[in-house]
N, C-alpha and C. Protein backbone atom coordinates (compact mmCIF):
# COMPACT_ATOMS: atom_id res chain seq x y z
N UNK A 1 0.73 10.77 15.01
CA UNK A 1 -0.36 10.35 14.13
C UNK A 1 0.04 9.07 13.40
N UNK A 2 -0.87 8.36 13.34
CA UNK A 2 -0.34 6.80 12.71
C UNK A 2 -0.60 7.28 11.05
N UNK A 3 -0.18 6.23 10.28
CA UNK A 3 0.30 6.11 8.71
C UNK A 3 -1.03 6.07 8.48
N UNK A 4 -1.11 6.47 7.35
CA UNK A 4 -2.38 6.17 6.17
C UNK A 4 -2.48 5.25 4.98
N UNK A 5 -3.07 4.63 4.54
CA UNK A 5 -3.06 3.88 3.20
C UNK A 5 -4.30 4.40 2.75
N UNK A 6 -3.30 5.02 1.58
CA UNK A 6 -4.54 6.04 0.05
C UNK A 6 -4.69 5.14 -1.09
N UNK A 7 -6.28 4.91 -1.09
CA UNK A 7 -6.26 4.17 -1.97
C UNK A 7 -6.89 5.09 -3.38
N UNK A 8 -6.44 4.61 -4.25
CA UNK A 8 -7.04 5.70 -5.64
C UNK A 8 -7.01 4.78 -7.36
N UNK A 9 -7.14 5.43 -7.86
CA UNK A 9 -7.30 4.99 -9.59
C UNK A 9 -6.56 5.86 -10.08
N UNK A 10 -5.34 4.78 -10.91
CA UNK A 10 -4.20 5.18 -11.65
C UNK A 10 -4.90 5.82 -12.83
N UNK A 11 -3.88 6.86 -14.06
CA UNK A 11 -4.13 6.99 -15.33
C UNK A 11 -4.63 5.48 -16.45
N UNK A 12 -4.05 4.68 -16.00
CA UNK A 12 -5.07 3.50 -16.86
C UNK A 12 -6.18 3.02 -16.73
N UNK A 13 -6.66 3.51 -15.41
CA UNK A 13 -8.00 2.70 -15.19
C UNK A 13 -7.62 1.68 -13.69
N UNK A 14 -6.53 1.37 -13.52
CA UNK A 14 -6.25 0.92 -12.21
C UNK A 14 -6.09 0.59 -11.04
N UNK A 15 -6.09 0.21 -10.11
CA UNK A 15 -6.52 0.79 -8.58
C UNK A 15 -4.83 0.28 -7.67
N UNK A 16 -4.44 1.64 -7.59
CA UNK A 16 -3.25 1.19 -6.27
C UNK A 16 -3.39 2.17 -4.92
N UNK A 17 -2.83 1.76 -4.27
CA UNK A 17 -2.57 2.43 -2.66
C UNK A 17 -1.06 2.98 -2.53
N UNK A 18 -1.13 3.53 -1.75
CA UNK A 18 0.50 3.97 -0.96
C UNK A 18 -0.03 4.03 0.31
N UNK A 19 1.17 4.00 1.13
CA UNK A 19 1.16 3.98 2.61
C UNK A 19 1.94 5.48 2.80
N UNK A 20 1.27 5.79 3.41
CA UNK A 20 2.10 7.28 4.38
C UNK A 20 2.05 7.35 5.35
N UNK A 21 3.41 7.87 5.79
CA UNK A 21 3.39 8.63 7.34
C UNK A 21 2.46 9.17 7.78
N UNK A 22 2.55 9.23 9.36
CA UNK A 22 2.02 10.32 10.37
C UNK A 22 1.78 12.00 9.50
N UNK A 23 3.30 12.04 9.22
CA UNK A 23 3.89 13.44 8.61
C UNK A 23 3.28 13.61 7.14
N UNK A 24 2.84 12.70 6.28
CA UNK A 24 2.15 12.65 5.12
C UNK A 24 3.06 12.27 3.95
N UNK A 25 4.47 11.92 4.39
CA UNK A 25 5.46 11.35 3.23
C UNK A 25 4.91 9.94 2.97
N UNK A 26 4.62 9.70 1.76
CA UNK A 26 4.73 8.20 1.02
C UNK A 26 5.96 7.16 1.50
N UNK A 27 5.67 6.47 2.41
CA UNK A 27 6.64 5.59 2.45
C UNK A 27 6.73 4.30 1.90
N UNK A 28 5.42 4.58 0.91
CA UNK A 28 5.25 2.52 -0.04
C UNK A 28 4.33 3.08 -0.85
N UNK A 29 4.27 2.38 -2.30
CA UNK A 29 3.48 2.22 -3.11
C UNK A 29 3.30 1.02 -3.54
N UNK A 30 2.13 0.81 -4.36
CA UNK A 30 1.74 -0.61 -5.06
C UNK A 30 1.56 -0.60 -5.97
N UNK A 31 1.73 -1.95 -6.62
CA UNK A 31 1.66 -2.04 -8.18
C UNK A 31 0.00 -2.16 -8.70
N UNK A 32 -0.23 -1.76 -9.54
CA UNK A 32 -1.51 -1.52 -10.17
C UNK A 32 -2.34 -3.28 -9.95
N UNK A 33 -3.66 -2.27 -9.62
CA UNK A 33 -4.48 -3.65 -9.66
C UNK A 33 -5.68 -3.44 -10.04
N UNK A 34 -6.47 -4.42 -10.58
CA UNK A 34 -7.24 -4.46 -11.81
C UNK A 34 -8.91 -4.44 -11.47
N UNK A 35 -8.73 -4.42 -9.90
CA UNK A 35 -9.57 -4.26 -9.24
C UNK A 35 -9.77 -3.11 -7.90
N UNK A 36 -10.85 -3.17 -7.49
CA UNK A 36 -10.92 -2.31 -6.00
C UNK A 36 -10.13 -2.84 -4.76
N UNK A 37 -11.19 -4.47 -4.74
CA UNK A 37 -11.52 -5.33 -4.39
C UNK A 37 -9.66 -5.91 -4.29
N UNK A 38 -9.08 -6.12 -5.20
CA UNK A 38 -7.45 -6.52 -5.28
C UNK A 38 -6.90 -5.73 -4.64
N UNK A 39 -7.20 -4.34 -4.61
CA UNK A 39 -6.30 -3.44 -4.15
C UNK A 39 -6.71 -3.45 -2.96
N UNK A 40 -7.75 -3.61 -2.22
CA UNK A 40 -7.89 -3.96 -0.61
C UNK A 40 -6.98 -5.34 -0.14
N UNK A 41 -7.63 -6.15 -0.77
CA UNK A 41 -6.76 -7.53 -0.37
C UNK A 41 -5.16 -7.51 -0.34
N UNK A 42 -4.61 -6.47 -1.27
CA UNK A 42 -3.19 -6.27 -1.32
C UNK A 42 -2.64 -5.01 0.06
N UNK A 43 -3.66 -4.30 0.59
CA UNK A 43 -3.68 -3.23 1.97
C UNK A 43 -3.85 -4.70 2.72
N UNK A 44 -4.76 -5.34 2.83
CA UNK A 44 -4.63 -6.41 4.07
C UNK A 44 -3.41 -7.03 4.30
N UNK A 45 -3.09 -7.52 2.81
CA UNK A 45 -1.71 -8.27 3.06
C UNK A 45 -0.15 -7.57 3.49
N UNK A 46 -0.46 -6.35 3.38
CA UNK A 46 0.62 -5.65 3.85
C UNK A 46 0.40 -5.54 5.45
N UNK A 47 -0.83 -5.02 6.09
CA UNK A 47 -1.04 -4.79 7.37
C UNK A 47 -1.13 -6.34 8.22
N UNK A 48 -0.88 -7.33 7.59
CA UNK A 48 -0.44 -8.86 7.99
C UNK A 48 1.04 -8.91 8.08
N UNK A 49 0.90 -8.80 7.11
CA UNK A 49 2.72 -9.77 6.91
C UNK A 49 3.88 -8.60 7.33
N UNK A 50 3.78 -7.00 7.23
CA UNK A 50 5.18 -6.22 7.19
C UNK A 50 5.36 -5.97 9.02
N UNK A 51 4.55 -6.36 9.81
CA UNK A 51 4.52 -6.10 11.00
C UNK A 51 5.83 -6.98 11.32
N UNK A 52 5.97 -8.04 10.84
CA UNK A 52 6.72 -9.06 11.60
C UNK A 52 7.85 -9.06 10.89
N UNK A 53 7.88 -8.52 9.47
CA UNK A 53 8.42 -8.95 8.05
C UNK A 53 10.47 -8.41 8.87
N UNK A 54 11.15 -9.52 8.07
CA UNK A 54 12.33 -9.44 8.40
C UNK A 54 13.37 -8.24 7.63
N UNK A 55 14.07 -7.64 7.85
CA UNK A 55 15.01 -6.74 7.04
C UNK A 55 16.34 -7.43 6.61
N UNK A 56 16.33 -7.94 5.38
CA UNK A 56 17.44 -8.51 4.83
C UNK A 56 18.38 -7.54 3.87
N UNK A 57 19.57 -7.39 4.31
CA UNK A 57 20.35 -6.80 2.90
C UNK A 57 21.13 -7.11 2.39
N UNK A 58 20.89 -6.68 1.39
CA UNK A 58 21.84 -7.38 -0.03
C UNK A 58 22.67 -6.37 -1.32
């Protein structure tokens, strides 16, 4: 089963997502956004950029 991104409204009034597994573990969250509308644009930019995104450690 492919990952999910849940999108919802924090205790402040907020809007963030997490990404989950197949299996239903959270494997990402996001920082609060002040919109719906932000919090989609911030799901797009993840399903853009982490496909390719490099693993650096430090």
């Amino acid at each position: 089963m492919a990952g999910t991104f849940e999108l919802y409204s924090d205790s402040s009034g907020g809007h963030r997502f997490r990404l989950k597994a197949g299996n239903g573990e959270i494997i990402a969250s996001s920082e609060s956004y002040s919109s719906k509308s932000a919090a989609l644009a911030g799901i797009e930019s993840v399903r853009r950029n982490a496909a390719d995104a490099e693993v650096i450690e430090s």
